[in-house]
N, C-alpha and C. Protein backbone atom coordinates (compact mmCIF):
# COMPACT_ATOMS: atom_id res chain seq x y z
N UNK A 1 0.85 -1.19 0.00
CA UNK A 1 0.00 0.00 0.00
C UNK A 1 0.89 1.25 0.00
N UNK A 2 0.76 1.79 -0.96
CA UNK A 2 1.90 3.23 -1.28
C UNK A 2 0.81 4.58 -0.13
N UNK A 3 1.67 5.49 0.02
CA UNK A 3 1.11 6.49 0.98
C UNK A 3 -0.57 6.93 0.38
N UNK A 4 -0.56 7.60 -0.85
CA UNK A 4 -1.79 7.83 -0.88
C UNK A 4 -3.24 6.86 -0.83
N UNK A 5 -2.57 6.08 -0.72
CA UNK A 5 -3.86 4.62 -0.75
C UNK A 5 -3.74 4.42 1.22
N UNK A 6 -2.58 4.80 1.78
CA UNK A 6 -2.94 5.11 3.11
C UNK A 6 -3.90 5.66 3.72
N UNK A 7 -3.40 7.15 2.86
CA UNK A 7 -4.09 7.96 3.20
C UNK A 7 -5.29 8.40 3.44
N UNK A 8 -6.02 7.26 2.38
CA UNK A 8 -7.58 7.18 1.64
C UNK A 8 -7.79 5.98 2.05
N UNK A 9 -7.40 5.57 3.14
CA UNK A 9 -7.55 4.26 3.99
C UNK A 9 -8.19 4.87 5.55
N UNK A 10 -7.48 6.13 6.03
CA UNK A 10 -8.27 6.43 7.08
C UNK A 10 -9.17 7.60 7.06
N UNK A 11 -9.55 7.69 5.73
CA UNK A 11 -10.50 8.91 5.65
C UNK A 11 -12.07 7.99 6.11
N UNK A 12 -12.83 8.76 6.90
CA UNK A 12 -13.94 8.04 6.93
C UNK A 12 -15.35 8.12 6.16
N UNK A 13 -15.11 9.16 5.63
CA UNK A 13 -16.47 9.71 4.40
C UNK A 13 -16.21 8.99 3.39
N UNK A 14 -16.73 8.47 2.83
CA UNK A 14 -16.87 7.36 1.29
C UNK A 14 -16.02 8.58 0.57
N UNK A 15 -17.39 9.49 -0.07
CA UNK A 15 -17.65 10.66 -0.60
C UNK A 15 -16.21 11.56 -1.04
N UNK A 16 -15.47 11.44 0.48
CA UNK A 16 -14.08 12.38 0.45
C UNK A 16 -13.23 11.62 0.28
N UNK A 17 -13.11 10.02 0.20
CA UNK A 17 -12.28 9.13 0.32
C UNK A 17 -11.98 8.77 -1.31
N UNK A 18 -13.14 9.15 -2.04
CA UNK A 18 -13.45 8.96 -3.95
C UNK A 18 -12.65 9.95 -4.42
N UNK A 19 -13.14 11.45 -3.23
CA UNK A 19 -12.39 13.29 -4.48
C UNK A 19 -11.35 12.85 -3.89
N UNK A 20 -10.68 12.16 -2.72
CA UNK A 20 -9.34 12.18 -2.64
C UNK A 20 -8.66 11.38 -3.80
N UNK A 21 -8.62 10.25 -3.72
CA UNK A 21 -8.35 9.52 -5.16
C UNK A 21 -8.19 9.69 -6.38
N UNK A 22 -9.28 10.96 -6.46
CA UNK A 22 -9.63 11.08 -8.20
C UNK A 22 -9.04 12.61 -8.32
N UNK A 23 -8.80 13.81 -7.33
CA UNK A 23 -8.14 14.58 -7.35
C UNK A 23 -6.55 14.57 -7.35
N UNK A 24 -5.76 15.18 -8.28
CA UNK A 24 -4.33 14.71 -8.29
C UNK A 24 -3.43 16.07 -7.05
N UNK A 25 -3.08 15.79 -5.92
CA UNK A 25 -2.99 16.97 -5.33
C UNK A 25 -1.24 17.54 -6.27
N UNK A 26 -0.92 16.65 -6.72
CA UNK A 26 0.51 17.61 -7.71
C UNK A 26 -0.33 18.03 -8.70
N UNK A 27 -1.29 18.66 -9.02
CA UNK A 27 -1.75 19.69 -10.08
C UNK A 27 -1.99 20.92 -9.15
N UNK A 28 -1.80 21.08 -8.18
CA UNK A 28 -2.12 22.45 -6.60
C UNK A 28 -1.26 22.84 -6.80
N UNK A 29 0.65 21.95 -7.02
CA UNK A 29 1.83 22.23 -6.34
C UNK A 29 2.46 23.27 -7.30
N UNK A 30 3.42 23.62 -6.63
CA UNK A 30 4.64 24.49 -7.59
C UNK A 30 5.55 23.41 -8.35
N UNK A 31 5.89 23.75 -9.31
CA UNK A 31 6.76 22.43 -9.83
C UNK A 31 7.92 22.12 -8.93
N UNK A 32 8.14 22.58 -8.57
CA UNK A 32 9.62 22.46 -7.32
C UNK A 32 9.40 21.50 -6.01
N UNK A 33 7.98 21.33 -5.76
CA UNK A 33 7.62 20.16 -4.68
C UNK A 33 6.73 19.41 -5.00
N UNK A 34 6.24 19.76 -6.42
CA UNK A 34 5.05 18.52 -6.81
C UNK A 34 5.38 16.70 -6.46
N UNK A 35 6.94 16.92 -6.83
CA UNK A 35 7.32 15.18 -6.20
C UNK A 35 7.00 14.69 -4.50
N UNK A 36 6.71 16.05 -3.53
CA UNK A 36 6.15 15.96 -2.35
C UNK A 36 4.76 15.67 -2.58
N UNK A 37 4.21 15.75 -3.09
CA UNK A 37 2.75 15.49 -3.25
C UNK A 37 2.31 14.00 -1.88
N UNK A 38 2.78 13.46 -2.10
CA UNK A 38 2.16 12.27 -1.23
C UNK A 38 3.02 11.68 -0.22
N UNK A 39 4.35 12.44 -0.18
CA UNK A 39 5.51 11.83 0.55
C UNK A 39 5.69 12.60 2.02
N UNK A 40 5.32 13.90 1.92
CA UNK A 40 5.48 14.83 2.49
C UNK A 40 3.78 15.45 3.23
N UNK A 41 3.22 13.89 4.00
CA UNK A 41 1.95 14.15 4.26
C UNK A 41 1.66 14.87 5.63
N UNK A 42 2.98 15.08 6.42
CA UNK A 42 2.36 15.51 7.59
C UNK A 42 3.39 16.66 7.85
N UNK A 43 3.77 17.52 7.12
CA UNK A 43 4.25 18.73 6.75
C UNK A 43 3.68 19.59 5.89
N UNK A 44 3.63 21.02 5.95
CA UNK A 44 2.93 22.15 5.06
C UNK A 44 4.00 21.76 3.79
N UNK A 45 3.66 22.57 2.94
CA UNK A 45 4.43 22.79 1.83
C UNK A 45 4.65 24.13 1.03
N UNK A 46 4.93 24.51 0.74
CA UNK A 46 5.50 25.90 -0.36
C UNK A 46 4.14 25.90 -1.77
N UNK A 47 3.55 27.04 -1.50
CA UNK A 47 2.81 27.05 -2.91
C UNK A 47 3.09 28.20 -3.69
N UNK A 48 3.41 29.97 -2.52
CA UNK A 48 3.26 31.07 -3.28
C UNK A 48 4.22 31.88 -2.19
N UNK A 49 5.18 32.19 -2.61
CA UNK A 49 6.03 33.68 -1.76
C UNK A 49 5.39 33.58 -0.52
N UNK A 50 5.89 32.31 -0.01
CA UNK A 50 6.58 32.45 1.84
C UNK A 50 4.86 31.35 1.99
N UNK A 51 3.80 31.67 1.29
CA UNK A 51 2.81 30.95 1.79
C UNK A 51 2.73 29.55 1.52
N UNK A 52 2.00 28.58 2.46
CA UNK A 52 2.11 26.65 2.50
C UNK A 52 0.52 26.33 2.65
N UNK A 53 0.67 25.28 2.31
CA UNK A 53 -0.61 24.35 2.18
C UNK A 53 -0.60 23.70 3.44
N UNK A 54 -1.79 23.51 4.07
CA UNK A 54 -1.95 22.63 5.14
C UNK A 54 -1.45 21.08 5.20
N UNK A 55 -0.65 20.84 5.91
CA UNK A 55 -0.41 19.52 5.73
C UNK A 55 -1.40 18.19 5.23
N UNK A 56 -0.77 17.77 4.64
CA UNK A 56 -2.14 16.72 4.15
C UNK A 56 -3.02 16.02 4.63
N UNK A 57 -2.04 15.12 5.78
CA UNK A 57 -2.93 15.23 6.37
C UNK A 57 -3.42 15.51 7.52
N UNK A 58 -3.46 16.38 8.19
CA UNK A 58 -4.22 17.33 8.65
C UNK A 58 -5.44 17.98 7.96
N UNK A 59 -5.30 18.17 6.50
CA UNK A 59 -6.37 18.64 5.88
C UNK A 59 -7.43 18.02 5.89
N UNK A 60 -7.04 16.80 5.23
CA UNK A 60 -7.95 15.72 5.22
C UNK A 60 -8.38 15.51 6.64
N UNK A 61 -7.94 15.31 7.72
CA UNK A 61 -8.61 14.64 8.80
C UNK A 61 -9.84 16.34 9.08
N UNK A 62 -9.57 17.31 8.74
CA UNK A 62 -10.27 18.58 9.00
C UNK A 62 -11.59 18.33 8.42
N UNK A 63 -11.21 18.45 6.92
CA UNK A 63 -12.60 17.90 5.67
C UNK A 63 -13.31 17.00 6.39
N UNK A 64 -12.74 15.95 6.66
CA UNK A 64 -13.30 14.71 7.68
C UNK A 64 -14.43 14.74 8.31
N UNK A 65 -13.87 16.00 9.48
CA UNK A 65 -14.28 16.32 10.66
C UNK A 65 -15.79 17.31 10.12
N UNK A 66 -15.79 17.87 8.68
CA UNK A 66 -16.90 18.55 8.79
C UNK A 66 -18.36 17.27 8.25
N UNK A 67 -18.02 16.16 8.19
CA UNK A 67 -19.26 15.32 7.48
C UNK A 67 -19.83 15.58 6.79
N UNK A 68 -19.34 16.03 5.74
CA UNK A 68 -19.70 16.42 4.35
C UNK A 68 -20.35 15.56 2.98
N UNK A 69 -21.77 15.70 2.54
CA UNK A 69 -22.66 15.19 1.62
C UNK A 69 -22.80 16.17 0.62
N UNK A 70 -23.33 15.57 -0.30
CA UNK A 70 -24.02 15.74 -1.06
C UNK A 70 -24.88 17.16 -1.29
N UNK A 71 -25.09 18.28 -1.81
CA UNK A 71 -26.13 19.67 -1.81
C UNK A 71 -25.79 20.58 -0.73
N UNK A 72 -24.80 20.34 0.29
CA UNK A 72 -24.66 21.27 1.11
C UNK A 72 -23.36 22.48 0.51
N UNK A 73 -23.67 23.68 1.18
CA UNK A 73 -23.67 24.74 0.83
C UNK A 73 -21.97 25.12 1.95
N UNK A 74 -20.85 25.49 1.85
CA UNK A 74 -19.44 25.29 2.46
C UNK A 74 -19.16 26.85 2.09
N UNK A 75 -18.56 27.53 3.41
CA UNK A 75 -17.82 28.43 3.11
C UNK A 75 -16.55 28.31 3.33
N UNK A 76 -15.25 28.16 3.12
CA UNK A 76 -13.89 27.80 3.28
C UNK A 76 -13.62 29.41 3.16
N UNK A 77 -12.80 29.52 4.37
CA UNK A 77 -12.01 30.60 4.58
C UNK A 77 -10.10 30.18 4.19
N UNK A 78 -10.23 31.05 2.94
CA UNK A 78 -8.74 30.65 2.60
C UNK A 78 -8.78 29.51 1.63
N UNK A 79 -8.84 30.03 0.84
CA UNK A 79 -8.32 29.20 -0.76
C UNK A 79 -7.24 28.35 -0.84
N UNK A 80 -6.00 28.93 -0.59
CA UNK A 80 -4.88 28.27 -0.40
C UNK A 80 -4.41 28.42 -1.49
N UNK A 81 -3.87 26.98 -2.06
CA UNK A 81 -3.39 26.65 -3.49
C UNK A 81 -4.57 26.14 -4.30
N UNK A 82 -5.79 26.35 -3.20
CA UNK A 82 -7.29 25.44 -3.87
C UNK A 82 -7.49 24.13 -4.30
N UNK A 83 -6.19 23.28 -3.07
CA UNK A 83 -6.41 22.06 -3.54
C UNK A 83 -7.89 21.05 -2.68
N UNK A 84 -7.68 21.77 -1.63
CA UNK A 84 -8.49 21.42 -0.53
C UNK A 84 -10.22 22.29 -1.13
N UNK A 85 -10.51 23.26 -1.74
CA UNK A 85 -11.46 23.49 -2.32
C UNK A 85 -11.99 22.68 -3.47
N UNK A 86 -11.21 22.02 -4.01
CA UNK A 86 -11.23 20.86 -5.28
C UNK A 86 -12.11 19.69 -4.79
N UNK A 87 -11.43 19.04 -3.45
CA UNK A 87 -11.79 17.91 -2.92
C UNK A 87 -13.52 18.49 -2.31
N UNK A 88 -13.65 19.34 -1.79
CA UNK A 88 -14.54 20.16 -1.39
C UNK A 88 -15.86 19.90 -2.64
N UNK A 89 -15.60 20.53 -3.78
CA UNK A 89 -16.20 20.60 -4.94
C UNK A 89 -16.86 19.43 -5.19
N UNK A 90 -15.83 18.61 -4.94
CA UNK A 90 -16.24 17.14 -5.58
C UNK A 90 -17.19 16.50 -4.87
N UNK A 91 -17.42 17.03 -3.15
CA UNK A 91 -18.22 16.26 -2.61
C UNK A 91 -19.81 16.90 -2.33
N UNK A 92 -19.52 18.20 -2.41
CA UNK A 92 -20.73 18.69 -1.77
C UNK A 92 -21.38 19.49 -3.30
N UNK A 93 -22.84 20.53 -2.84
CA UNK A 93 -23.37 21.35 -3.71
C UNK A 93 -22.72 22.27 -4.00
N UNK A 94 -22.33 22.91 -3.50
CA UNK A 94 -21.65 24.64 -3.73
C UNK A 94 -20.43 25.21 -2.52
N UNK A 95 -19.34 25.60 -3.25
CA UNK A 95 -17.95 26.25 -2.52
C UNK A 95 -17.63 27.52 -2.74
N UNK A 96 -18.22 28.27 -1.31
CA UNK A 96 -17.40 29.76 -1.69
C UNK A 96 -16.44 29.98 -0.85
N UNK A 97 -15.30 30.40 -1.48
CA UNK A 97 -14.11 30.33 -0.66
C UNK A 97 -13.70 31.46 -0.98
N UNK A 98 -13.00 31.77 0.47
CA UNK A 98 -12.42 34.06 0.51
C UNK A 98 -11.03 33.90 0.92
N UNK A 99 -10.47 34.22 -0.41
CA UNK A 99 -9.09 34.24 0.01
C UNK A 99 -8.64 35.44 -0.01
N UNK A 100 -7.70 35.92 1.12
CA UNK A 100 -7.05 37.47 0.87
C UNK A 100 -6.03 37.88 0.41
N UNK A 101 -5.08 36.86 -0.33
CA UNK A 101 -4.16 37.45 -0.70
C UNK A 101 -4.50 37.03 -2.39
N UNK A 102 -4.27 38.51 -3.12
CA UNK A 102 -4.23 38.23 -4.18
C UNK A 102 -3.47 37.31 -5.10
N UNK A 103 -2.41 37.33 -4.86
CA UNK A 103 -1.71 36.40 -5.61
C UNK A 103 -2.30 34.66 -5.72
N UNK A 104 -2.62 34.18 -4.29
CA UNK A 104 -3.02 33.06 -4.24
C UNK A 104 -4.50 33.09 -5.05
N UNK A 105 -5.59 34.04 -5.19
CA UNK A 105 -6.48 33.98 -5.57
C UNK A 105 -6.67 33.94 -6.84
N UNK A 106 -5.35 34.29 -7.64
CA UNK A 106 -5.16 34.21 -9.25
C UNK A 106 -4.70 32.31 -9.09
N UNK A 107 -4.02 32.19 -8.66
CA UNK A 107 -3.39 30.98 -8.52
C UNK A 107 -4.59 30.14 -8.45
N UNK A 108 -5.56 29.94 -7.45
CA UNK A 108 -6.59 28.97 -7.38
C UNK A 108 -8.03 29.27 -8.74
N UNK A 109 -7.93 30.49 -8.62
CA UNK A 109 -8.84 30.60 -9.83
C UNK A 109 -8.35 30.24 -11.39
N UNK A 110 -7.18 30.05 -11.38
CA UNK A 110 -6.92 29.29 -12.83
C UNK A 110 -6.94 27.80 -12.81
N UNK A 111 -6.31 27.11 -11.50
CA UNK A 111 -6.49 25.94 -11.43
C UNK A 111 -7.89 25.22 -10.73
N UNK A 112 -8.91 26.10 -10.32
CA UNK A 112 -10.19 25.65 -10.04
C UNK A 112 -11.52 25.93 -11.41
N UNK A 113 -10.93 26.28 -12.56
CA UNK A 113 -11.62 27.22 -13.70
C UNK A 113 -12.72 26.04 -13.51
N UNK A 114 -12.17 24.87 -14.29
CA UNK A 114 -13.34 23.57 -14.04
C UNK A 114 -14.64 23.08 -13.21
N UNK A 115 -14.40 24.02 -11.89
CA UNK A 115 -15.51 23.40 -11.11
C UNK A 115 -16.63 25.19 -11.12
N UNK A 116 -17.70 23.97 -11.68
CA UNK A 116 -18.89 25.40 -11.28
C UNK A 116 -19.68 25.46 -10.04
N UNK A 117 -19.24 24.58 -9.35
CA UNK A 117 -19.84 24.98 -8.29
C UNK A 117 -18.95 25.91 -7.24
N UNK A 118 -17.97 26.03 -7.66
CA UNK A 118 -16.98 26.99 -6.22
C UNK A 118 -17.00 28.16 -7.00
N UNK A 119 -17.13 29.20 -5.70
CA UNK A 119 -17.45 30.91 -6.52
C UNK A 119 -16.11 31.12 -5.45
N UNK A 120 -15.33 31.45 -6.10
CA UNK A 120 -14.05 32.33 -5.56
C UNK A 120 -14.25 33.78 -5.22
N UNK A 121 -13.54 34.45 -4.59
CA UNK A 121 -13.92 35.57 -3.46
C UNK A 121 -12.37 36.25 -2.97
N UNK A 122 -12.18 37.21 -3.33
CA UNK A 122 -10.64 38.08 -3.42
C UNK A 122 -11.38 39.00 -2.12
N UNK A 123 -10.32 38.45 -1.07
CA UNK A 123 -11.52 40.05 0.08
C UNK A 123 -10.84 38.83 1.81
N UNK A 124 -11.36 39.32 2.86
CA UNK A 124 -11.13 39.41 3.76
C UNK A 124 -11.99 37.96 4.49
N UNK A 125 -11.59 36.98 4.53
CA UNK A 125 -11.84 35.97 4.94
C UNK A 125 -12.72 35.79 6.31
N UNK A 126 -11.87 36.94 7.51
CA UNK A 126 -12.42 36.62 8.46
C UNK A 126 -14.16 37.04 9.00
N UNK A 127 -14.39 37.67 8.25
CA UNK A 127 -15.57 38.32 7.96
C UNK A 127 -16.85 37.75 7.35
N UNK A 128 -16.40 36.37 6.94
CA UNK A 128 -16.85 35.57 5.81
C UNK A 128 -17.57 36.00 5.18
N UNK A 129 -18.67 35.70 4.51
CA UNK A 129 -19.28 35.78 2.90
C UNK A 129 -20.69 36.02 2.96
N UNK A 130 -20.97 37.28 3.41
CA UNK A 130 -22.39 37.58 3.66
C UNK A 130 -23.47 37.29 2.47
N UNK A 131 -22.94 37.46 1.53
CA UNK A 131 -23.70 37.45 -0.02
C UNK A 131 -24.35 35.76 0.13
N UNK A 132 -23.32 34.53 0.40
CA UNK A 132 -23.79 33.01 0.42
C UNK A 132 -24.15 32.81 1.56
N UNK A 133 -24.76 33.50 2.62
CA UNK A 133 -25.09 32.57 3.37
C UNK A 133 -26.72 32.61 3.41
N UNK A 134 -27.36 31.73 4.42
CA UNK A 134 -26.25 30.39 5.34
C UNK A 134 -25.52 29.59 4.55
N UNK A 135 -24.78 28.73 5.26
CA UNK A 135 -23.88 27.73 4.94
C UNK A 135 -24.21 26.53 5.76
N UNK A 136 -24.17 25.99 5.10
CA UNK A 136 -24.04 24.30 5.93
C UNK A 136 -23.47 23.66 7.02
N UNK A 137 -21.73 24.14 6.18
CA UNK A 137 -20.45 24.11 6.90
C UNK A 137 -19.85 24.92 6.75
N UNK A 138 -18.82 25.49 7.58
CA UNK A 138 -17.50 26.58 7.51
C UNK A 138 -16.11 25.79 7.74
N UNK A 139 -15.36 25.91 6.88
CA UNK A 139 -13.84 25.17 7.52
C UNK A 139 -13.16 26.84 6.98
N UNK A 140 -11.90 26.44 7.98
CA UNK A 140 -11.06 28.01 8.43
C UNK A 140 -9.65 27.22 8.55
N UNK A 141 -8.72 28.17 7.11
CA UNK A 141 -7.39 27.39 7.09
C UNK A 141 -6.32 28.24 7.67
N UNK A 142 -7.00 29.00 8.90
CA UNK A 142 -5.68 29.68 9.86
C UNK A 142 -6.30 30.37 11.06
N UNK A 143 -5.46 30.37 12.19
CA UNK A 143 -5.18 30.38 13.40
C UNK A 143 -5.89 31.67 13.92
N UNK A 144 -7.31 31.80 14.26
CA UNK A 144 -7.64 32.86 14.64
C UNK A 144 -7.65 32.71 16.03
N UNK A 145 -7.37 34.06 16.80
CA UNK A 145 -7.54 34.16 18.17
C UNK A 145 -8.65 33.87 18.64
N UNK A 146 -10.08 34.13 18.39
CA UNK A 146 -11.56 33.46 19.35
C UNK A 146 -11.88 33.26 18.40
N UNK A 147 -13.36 32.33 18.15
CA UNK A 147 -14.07 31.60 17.54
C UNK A 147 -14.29 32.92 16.54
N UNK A 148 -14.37 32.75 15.09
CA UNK A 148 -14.65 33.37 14.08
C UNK A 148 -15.93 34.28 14.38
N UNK A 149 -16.57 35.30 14.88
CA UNK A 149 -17.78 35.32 14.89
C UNK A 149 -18.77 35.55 13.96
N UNK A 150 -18.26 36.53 12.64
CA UNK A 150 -18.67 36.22 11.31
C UNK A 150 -19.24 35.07 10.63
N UNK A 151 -17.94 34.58 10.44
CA UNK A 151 -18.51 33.47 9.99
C UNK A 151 -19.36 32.06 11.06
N UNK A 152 -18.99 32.03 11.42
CA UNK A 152 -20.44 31.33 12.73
C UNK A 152 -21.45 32.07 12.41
N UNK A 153 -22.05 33.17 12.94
CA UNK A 153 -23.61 33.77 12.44
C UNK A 153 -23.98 33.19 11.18
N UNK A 154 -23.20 33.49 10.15
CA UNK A 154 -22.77 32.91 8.92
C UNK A 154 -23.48 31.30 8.49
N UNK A 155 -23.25 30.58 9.90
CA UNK A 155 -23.94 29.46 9.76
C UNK A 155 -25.15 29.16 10.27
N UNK A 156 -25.57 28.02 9.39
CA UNK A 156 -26.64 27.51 9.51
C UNK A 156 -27.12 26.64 11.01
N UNK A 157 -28.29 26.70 11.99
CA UNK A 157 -28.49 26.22 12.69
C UNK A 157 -28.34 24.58 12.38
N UNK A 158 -27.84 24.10 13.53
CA UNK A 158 -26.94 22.42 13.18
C UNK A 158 -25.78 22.49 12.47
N UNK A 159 -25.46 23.10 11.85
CA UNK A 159 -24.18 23.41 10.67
C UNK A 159 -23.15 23.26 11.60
N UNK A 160 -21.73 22.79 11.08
CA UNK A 160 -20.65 22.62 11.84
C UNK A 160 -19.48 23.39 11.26
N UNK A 161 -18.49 23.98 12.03
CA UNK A 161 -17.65 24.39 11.31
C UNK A 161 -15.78 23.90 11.87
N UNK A 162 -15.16 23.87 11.38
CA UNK A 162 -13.74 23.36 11.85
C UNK A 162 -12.96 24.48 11.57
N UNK A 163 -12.05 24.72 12.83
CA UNK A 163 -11.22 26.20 13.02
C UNK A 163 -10.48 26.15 13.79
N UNK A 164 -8.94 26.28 13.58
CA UNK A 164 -8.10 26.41 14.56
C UNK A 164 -8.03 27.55 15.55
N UNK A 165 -7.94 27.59 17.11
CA UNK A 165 -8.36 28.65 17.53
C UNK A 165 -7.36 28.74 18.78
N UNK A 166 -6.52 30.01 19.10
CA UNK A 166 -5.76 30.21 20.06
C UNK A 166 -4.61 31.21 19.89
N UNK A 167 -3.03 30.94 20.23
CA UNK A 167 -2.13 31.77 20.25
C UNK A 167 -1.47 31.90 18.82
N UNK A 168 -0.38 33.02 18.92
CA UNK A 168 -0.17 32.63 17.74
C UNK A 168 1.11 31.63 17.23
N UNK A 169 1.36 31.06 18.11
CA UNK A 169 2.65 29.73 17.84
C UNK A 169 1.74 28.49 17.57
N UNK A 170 0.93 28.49 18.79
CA UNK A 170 0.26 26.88 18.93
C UNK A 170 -1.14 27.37 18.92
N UNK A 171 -2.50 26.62 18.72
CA UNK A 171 -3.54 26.46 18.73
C UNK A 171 -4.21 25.20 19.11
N UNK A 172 -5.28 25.08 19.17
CA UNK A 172 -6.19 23.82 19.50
C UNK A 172 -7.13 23.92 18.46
N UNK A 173 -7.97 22.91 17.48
CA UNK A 173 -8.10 22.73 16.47
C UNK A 173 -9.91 22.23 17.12
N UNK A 174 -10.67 22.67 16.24
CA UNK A 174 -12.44 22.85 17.15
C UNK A 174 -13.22 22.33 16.51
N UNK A 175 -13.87 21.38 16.69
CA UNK A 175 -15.15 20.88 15.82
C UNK A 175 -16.35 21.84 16.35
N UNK A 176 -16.79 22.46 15.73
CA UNK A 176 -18.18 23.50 16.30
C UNK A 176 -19.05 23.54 15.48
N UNK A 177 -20.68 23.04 16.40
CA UNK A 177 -21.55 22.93 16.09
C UNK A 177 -22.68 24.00 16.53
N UNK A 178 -23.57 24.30 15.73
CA UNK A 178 -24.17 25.56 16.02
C UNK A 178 -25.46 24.94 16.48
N UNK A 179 -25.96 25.43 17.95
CA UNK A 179 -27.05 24.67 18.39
C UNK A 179 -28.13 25.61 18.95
N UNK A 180 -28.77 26.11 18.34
CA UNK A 180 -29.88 26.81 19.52
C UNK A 180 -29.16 28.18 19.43
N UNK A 181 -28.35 28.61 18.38
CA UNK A 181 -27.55 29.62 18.10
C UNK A 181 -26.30 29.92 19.00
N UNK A 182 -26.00 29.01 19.47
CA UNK A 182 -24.84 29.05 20.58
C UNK A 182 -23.52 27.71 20.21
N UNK A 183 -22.40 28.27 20.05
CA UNK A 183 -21.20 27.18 19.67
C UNK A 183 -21.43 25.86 20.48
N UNK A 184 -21.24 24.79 20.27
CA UNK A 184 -20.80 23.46 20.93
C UNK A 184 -19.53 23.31 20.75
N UNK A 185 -18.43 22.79 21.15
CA UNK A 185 -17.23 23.26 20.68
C UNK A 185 -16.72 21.96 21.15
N UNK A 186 -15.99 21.19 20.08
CA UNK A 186 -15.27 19.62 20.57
C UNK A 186 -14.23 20.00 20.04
N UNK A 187 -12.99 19.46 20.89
CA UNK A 187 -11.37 20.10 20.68
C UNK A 187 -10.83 18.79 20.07
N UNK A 188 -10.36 18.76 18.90
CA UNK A 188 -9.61 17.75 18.03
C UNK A 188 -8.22 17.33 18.12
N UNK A 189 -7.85 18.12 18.86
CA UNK A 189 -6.07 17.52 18.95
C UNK A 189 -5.44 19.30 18.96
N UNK A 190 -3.61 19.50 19.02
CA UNK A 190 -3.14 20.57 18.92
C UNK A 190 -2.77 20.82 17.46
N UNK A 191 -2.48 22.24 16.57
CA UNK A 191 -2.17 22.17 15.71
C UNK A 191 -1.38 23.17 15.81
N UNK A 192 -0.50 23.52 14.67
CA UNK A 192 -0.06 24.88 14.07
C UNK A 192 -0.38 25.64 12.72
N UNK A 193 -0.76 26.37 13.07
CA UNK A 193 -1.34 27.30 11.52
C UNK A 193 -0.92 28.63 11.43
N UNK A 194 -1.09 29.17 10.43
CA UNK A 194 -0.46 30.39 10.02
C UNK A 194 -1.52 31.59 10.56
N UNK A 195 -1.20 33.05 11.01
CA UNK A 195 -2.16 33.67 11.93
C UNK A 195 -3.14 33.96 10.90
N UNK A 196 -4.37 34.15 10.84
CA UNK A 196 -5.46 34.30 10.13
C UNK A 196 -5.36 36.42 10.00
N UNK A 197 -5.41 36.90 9.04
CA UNK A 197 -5.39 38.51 8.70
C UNK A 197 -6.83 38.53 8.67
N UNK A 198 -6.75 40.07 8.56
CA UNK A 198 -8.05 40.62 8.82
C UNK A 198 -8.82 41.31 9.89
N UNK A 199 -10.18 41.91 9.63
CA UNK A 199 -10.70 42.46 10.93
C UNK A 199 -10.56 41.66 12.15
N UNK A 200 -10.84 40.58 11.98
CA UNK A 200 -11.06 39.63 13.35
C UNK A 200 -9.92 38.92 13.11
N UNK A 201 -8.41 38.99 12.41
CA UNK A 201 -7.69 37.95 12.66
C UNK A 201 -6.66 38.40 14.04
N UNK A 202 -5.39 38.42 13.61
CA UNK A 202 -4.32 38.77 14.46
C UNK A 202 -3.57 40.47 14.22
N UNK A 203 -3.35 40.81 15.08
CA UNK A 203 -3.15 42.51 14.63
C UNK A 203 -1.41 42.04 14.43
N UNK A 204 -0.93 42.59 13.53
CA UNK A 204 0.77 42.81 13.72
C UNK A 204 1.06 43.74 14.33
């Protein structure tokens, strides 16, 4: 069993366990680490001037964590390299994802041209995406200091969202469920992520 057939060994969603497979994550990469593609699963990687992709898996166990079907409606904060919006695409109804740095947002919008269901979004992430909501689910690919509050309102009653949340070296990583309009909050393990910008991210 070579790594990516590992990998798609402990995913537990059918659904995400198929876009993992059938998505090639060296079409995300820079040519300079595309041979990391599957070797290099529990390390970030290099996509754009100083910025990395979430470790793999870590990503995947995140996607995981939101139980993701079929027609539901996802706001992803942070595009990335848009590889993790791809897998996204493949499983659910509709992906709007807000990325803030321009450069990355040219980057994912040429290599996401194919999917019509993800509406890309150049603008301020932490604030999320007033125009799509509700949302189903929210996943958040960096380290905000308290629970997003944007994007939470943002969601849909029952809707879950996954978000790393704490200092800015280390964090604790949150399964949150929206109940009666109030967070439920299950802590997934420790992580490290990059500080989340913006109104509500980290001030420099």
């Amino acid at each position: 069993m070579d790594e990516r057939e590992y990998l798609a060994s402990r995913i537990t969603n059918p659904l995400l366990r198929e876009a993992f497979l059938k998505v090639d994550r060296k079409d995300f990469l820079p040519e300079g680490v595309k041979h990391l593609a599957y070797e290099s699963v529990d390390e970030p990687l290099p996509i754009w001037e100083g910025a990395t992709t979430t470790a793999l898996s870590l990503g995947l166990f995140m996607l995981d964590s939101l139980e993701l079907s079929p027609g539901l409606r996802v706001l992803e904060v942070g595009t990335g390299s848009g590889y993790y919006t791809a897998l996204l695409a493949e499983v659910v109804g509709e992906v709007v994802s807000v990325e803030i740095s321009e450069g990355l947002y040219r980057i994912a919008r040429e290599r996401l041209s194919k999917y019509q269901n993800v509406r890309l979004v150049l603008g301020d992430g932490s604030l999320g995406y007033e125009e799509g909501k509700p949302y189903d689910r929210v996943i958040v690919w960096a380290a905000s200091p308290t629970l997003p509050c944007r994007p939470f309102e943002q969601l849909k009653e029952g809707g879950i969202m996954v978000v790393p949340i704490g200092g800015e070296r280390r964090q604790r990583l949150y399964k949150v469920r929206k109940m009666e309009g109030r967070p439920v909050m299950t802590e997934l393990g420790e992580v490290v992520f990059v500080k989340m910008r913006g109104v509500y991210g980290f001030y420099d």
